[in-house]
C-alpha atoms as a PDB file:
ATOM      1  CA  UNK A   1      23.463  11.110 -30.579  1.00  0.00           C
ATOM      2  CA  UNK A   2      27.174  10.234 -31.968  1.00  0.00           C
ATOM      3  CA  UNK A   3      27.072   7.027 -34.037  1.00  0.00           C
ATOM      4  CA  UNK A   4      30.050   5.340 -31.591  1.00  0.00           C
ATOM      5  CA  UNK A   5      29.815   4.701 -28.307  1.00  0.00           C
ATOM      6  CA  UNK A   6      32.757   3.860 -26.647  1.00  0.00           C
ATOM      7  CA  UNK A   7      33.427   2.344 -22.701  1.00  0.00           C
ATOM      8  CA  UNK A   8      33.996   5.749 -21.184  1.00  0.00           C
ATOM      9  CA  UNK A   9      30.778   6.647 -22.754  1.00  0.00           C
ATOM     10  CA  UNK A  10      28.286   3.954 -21.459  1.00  0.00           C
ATOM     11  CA  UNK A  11      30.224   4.326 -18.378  1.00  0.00           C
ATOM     12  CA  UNK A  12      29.179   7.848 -17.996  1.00  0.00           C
ATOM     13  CA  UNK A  13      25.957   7.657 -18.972  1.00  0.00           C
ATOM     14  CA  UNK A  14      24.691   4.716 -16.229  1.00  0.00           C
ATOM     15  CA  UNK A  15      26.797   6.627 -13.658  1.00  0.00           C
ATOM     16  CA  UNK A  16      24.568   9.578 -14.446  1.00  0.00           C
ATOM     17  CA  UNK A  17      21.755   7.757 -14.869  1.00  0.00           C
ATOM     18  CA  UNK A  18      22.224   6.089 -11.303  1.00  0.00           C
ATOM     19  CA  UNK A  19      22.744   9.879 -10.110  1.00  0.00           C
ATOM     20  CA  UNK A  20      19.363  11.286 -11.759  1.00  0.00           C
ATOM     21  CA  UNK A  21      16.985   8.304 -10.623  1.00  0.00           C
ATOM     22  CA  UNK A  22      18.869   8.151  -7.257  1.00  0.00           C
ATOM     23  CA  UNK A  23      18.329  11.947  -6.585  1.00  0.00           C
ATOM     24  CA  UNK A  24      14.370  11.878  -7.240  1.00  0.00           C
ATOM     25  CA  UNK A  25      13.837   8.741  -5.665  1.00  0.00           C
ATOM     26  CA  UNK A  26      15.515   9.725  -2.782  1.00  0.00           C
ATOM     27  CA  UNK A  27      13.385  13.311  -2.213  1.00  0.00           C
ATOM     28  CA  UNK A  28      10.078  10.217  -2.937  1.00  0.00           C
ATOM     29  CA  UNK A  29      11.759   8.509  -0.222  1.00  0.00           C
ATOM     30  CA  UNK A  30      11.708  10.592   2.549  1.00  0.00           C
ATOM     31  CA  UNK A  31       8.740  11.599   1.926  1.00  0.00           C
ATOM     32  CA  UNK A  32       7.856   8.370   2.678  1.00  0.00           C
ATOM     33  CA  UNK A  33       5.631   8.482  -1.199  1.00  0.00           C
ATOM     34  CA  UNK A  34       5.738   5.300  -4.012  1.00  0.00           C
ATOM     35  CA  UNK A  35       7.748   4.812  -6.294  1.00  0.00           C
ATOM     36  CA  UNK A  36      10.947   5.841  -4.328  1.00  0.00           C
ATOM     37  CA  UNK A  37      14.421   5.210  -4.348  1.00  0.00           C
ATOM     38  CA  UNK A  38      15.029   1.251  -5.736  1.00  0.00           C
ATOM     39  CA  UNK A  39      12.024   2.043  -8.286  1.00  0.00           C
ATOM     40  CA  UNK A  40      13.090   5.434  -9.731  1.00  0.00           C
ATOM     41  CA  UNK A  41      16.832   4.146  -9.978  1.00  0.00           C
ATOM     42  CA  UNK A  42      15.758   1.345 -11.896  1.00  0.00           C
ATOM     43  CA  UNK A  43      13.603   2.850 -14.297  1.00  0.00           C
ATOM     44  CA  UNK A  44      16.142   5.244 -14.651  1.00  0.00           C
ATOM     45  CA  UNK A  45      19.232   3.152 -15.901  1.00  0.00           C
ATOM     46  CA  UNK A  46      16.233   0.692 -17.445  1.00  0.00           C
ATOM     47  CA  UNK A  47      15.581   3.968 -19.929  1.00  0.00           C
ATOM     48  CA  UNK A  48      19.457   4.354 -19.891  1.00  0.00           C
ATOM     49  CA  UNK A  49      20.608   1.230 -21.193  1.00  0.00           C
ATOM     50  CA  UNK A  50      17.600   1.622 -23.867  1.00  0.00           C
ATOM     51  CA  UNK A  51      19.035   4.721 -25.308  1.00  0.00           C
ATOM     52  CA  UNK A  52      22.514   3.335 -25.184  1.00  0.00           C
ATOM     53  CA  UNK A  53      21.844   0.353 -27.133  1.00  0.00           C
ATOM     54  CA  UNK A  54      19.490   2.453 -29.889  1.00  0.00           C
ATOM     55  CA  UNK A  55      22.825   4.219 -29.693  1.00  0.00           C
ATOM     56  CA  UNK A  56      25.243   1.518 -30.358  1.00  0.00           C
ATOM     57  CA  UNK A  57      23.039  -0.215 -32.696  1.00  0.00           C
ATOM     58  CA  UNK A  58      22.758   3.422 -34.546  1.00  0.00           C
ATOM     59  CA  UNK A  59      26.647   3.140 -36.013  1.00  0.00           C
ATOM     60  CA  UNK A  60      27.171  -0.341 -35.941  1.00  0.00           C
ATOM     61  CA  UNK A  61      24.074  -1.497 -38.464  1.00  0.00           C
ATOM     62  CA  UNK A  62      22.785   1.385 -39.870  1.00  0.00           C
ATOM     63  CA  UNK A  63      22.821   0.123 -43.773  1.00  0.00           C
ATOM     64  CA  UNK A  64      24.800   3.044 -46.199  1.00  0.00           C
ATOM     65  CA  UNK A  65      22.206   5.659 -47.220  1.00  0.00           C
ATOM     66  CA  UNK A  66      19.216   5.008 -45.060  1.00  0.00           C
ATOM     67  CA  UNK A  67      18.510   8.085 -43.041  1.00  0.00           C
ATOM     68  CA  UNK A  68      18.010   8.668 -39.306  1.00  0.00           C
ATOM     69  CA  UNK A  69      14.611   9.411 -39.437  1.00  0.00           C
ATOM     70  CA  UNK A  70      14.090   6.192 -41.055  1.00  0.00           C
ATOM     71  CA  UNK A  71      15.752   3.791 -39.397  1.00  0.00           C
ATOM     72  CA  UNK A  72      13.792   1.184 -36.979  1.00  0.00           C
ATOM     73  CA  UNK A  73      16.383   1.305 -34.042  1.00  0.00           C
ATOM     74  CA  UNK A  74      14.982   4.462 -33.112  1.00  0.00           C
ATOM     75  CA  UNK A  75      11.637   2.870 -32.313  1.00  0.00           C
ATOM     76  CA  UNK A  76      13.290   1.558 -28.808  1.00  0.00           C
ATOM     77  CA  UNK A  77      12.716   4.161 -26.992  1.00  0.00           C
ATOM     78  CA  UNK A  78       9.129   4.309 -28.196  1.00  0.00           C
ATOM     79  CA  UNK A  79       8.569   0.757 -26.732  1.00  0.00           C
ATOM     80  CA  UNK A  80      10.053   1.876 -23.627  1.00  0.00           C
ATOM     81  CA  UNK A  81       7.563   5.174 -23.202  1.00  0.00           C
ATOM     82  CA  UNK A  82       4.617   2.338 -24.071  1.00  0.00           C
ATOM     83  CA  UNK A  83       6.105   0.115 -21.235  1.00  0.00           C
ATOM     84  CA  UNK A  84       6.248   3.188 -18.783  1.00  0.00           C
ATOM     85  CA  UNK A  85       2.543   3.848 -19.027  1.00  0.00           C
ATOM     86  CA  UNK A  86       1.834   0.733 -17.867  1.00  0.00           C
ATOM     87  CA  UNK A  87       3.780   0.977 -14.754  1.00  0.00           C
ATOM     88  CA  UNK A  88       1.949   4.339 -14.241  1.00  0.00           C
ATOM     89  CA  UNK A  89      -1.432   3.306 -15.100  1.00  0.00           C
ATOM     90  CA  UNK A  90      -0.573   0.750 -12.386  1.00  0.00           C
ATOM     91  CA  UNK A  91       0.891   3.318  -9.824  1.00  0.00           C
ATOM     92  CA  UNK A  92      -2.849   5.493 -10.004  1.00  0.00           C
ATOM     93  CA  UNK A  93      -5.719   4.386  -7.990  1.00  0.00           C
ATOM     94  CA  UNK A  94      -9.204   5.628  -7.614  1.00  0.00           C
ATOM     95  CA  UNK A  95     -11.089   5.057  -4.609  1.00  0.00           C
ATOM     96  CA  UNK A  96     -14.235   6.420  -4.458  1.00  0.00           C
ATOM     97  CA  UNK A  97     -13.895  10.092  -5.421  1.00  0.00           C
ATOM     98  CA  UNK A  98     -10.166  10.455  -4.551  1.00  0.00           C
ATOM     99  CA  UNK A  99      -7.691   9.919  -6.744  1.00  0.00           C
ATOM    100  CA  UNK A 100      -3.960   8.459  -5.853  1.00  0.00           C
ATOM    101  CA  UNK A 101      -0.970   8.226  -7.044  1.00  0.00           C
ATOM    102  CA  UNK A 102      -1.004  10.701  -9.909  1.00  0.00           C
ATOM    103  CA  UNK A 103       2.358  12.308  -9.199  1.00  0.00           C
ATOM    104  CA  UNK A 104       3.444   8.871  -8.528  1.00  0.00           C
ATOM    105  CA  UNK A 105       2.845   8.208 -12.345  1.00  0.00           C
ATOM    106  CA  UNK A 106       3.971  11.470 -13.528  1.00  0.00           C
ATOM    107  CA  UNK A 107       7.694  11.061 -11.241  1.00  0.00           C
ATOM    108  CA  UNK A 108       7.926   7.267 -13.255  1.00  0.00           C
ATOM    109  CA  UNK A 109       7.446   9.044 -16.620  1.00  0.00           C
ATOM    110  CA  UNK A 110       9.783  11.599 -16.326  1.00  0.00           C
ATOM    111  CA  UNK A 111      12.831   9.802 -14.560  1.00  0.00           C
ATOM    112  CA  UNK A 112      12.408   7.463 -17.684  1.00  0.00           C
ATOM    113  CA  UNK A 113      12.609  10.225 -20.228  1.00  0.00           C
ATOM    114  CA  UNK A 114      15.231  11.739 -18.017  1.00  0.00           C
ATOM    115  CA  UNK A 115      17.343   8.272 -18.496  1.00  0.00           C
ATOM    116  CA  UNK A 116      16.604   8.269 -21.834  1.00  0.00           C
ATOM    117  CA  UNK A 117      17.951  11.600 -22.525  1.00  0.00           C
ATOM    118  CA  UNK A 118      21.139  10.552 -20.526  1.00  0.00           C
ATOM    119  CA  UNK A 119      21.624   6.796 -22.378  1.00  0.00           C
ATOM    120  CA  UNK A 120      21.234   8.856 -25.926  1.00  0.00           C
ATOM    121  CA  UNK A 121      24.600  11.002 -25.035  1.00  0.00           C
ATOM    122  CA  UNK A 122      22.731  14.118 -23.592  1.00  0.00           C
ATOM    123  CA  UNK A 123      24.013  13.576 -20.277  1.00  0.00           C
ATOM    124  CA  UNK A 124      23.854  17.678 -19.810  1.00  0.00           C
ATOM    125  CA  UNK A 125      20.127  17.492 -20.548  1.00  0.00           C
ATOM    126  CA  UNK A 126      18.945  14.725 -18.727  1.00  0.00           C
ATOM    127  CA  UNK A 127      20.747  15.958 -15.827  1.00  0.00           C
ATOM    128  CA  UNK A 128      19.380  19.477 -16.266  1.00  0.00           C
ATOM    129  CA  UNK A 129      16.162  18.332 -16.398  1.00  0.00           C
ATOM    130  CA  UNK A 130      16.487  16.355 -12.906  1.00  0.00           C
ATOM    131  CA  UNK A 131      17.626  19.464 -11.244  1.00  0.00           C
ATOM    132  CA  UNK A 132      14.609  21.090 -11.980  1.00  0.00           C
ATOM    133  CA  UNK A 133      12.107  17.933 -11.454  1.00  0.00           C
ATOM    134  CA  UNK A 134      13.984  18.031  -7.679  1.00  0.00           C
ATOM    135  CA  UNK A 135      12.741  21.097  -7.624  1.00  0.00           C
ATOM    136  CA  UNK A 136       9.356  20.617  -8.599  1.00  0.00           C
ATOM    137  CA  UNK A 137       9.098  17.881  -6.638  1.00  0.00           C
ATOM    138  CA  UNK A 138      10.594  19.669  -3.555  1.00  0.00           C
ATOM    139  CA  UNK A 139       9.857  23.115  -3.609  1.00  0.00           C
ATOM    140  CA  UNK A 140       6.927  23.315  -5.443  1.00  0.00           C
ATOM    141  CA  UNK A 141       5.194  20.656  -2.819  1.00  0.00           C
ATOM    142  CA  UNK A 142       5.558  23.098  -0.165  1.00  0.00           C
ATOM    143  CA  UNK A 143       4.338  26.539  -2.901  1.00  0.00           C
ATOM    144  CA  UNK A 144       1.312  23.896  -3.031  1.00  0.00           C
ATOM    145  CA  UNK A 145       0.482  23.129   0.536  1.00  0.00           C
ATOM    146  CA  UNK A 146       1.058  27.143   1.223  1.00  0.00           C
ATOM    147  CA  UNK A 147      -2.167  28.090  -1.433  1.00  0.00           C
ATOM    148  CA  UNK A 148      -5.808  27.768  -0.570  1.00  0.00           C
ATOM    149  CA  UNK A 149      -7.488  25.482  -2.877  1.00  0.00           C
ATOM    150  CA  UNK A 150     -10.871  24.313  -3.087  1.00  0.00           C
ATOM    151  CA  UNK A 151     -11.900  20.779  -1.624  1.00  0.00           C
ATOM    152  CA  UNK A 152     -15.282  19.187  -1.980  1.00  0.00           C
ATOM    153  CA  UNK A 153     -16.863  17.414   1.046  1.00  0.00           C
ATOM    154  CA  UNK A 154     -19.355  14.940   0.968  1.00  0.00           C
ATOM    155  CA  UNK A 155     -22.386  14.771   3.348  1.00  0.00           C
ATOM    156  CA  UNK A 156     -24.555  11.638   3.879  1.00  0.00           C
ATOM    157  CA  UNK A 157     -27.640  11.963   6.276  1.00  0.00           C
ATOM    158  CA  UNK A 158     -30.118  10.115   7.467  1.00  0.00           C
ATOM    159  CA  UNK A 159     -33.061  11.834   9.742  1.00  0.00           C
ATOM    160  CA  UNK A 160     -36.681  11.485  11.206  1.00  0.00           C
ATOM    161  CA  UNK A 161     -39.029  14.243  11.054  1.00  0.00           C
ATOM    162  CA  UNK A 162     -38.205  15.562  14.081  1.00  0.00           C
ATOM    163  CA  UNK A 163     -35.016  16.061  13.044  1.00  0.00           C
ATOM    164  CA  UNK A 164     -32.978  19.199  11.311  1.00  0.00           C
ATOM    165  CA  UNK A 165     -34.688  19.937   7.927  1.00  0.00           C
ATOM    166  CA  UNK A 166     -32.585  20.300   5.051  1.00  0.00           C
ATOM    167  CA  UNK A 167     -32.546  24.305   5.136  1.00  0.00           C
ATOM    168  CA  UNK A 168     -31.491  24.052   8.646  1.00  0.00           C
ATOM    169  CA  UNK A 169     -29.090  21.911   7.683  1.00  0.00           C
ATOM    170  CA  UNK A 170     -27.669  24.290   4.860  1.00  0.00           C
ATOM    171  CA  UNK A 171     -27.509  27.135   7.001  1.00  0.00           C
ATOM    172  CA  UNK A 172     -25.195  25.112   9.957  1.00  0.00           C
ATOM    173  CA  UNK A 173     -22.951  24.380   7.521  1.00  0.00           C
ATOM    174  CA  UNK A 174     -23.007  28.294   5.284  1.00  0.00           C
ATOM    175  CA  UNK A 175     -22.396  29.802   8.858  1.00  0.00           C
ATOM    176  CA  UNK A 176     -19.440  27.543   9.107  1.00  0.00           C
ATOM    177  CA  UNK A 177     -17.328  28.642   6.040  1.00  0.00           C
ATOM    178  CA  UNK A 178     -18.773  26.154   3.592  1.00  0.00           C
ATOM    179  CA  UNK A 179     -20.259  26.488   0.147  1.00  0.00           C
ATOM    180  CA  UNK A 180     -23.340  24.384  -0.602  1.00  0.00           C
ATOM    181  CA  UNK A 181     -23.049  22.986  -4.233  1.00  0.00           C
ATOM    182  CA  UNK A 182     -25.812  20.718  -4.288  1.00  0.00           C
ATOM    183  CA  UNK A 183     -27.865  18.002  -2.543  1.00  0.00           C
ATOM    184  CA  UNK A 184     -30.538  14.787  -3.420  1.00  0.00           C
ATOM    185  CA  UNK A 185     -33.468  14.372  -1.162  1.00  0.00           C
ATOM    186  CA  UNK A 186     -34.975  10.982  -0.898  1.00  0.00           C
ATOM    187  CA  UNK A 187     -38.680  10.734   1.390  1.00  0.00           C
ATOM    188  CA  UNK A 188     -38.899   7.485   3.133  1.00  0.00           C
ATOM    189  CA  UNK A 189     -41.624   5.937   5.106  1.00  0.00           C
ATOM    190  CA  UNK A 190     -44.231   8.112   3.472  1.00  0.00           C
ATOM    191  CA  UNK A 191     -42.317  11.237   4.769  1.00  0.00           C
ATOM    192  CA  UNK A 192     -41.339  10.346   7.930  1.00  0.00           C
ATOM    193  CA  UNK A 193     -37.795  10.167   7.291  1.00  0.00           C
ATOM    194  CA  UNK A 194     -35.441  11.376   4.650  1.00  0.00           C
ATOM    195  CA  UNK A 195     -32.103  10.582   3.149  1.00  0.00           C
ATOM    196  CA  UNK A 196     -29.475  13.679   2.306  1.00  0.00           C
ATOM    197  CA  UNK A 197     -26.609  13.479   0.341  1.00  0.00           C
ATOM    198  CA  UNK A 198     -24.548  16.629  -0.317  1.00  0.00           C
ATOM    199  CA  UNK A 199     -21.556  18.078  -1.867  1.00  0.00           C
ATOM    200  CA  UNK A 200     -20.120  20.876   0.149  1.00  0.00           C
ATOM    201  CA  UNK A 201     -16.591  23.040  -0.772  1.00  0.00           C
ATOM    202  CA  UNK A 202     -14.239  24.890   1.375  1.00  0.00           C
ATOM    203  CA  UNK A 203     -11.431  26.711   0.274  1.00  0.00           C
ATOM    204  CA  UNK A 204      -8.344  25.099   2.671  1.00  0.00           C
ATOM    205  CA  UNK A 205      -5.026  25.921   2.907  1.00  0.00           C
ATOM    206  CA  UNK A 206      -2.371  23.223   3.520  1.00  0.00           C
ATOM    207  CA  UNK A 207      -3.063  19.157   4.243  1.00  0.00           C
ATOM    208  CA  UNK A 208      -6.531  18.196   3.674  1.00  0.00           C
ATOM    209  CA  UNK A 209      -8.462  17.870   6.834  1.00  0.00           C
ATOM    210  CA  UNK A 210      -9.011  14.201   7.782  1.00  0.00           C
ATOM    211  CA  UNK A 211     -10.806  14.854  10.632  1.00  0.00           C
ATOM    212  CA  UNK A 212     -15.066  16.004  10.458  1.00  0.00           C
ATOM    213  CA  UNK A 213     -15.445  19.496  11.232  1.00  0.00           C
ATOM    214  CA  UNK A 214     -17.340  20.483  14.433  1.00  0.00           C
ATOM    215  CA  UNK A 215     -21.026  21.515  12.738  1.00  0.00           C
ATOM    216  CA  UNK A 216     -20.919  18.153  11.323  1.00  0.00           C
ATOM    217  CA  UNK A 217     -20.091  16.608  14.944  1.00  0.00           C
ATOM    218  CA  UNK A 218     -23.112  18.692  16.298  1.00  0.00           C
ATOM    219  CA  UNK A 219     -24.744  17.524  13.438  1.00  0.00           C
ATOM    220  CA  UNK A 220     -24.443  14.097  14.056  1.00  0.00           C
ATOM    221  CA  UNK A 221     -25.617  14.665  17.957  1.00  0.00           C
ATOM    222  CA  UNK A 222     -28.931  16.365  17.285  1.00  0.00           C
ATOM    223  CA  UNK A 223     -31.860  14.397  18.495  1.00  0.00           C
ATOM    224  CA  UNK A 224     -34.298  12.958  15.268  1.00  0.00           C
ATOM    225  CA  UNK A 225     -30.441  12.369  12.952  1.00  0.00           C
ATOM    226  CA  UNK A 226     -30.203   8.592  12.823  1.00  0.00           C
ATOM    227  CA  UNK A 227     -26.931   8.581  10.491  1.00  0.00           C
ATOM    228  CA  UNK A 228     -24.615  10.867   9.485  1.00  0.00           C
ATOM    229  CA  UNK A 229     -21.704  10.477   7.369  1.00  0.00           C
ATOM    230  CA  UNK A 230     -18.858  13.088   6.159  1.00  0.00           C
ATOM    231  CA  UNK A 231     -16.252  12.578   3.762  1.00  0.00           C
ATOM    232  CA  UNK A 232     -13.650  14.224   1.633  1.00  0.00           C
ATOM    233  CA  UNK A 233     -14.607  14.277  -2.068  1.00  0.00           C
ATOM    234  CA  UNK A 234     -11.449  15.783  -3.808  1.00  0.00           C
ATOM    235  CA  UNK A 235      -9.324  16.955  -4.556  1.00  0.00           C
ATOM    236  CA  UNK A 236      -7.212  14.483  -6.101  1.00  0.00           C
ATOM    237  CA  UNK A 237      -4.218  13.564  -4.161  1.00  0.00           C
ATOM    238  CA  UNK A 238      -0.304  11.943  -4.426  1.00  0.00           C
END
């Protein structure tokens, strides 16, 4: 970080900084995720014009002898990184067992260090380092989507005696591809009915399936099953 900052200099660095936040918020953008093109820009040349004013503030009132390390200006960027979590604390939500926004959070983070890096005078870092976010954010989206990973279903059921017992029930859903974790049985009614709710895994590969699969649809249609519910558990998601 040099201790003057001249026009050319502060110049450079929000033109860069406009170029860094522009270029991730525009892959956000059509992607059609949060936190996308007007949001990543700003927080971008917000983190910008924090690390050129620790700069300026660096030559023009550092008192004689007081080191670097020491001196309080270089707490602003600190108070920006504190001010960032709470726009990404903001950008997560949890509802029920999924979990959104994560990247969201993560993308508002980084284009803030990024702008940071590029306010402070390392314009050849922060832009670096937004080459290879674009990447990540790109690239490594579809590498994602392309690998199987385990998701956890959730299966609600409500049944009469003459209904599918809860073995039968395991075995539809083995035969199908699915991994029984675990289940709760309540008895109602002195045993003539019975609540089920269990956690089921499949190994998918690519989107998460919104749709219920077809044992649970046959499920669902077999006489003595008065309710039946299906939903996805995890993993979380953007």
């Amino acid at each position: 970080m040099p201790e003057t900052v001249t026009v050319e200099d502060v110049v450079l660095r929000l033109a860069c900084a406009l170029l860094a936040g522009g270029a991730i918020g525009l892959n956000r953008e059509t992607q059609g995720q949060a936190a996308g093109l007007r949001t990543t820009v700003l927080v971008c040349l917000a983190a910008a014009l924090v690390g050129i004013e620790a700069n300026i503030l660096l030559g023009t009132h550092r008192p004689p002898g007081v080191a670097y390390s020491t001196f309080d200006v270089l707490r602003l960027p600190l108070g920006l990184l504190s001010g960032v979590g709470f726009l990404g604390a903001g950008a997560i939500v949890r509802r029920g067992d999924m979990v959104r926004g994560v990247t969201t959070a993560a993308t508002i983070w980084f284009v803030s260090v990024a702008g940071l890096c590029i306010g402070a005078g390392q314009v050849a870092l922060g832009l670096a380092a937004t080459a290879l976010a674009f990447v990540v954010l790109w690239l490594m989206k579809r590498v994602d989507r392309a690998l199987p990973h385990a998701v956890q279903f959730g299966l609600a059921l409500a049944a009469t005696q003459e209904g599918p017992g809860v073995a039968e029930v395991r075995e539809r859903f083995v035969a199908a591809g699915y991994r029984w974790i675990g289940c709760r049985l309540t008895q109602e009614d002195q045993g003539r009915r019975y609540r089920l709710d269990a956690i089921l895994a499949r190994r998918v590969r690519g989107e998460v399936p919104g749709d219920a699969p077809e044992a649970f649809n046959v499920l669902a249609r077999t006489p003595g099953v008065e309710r039946a519910e299906w939903r996805v558990r995890s993993p979380s998601v953007e």
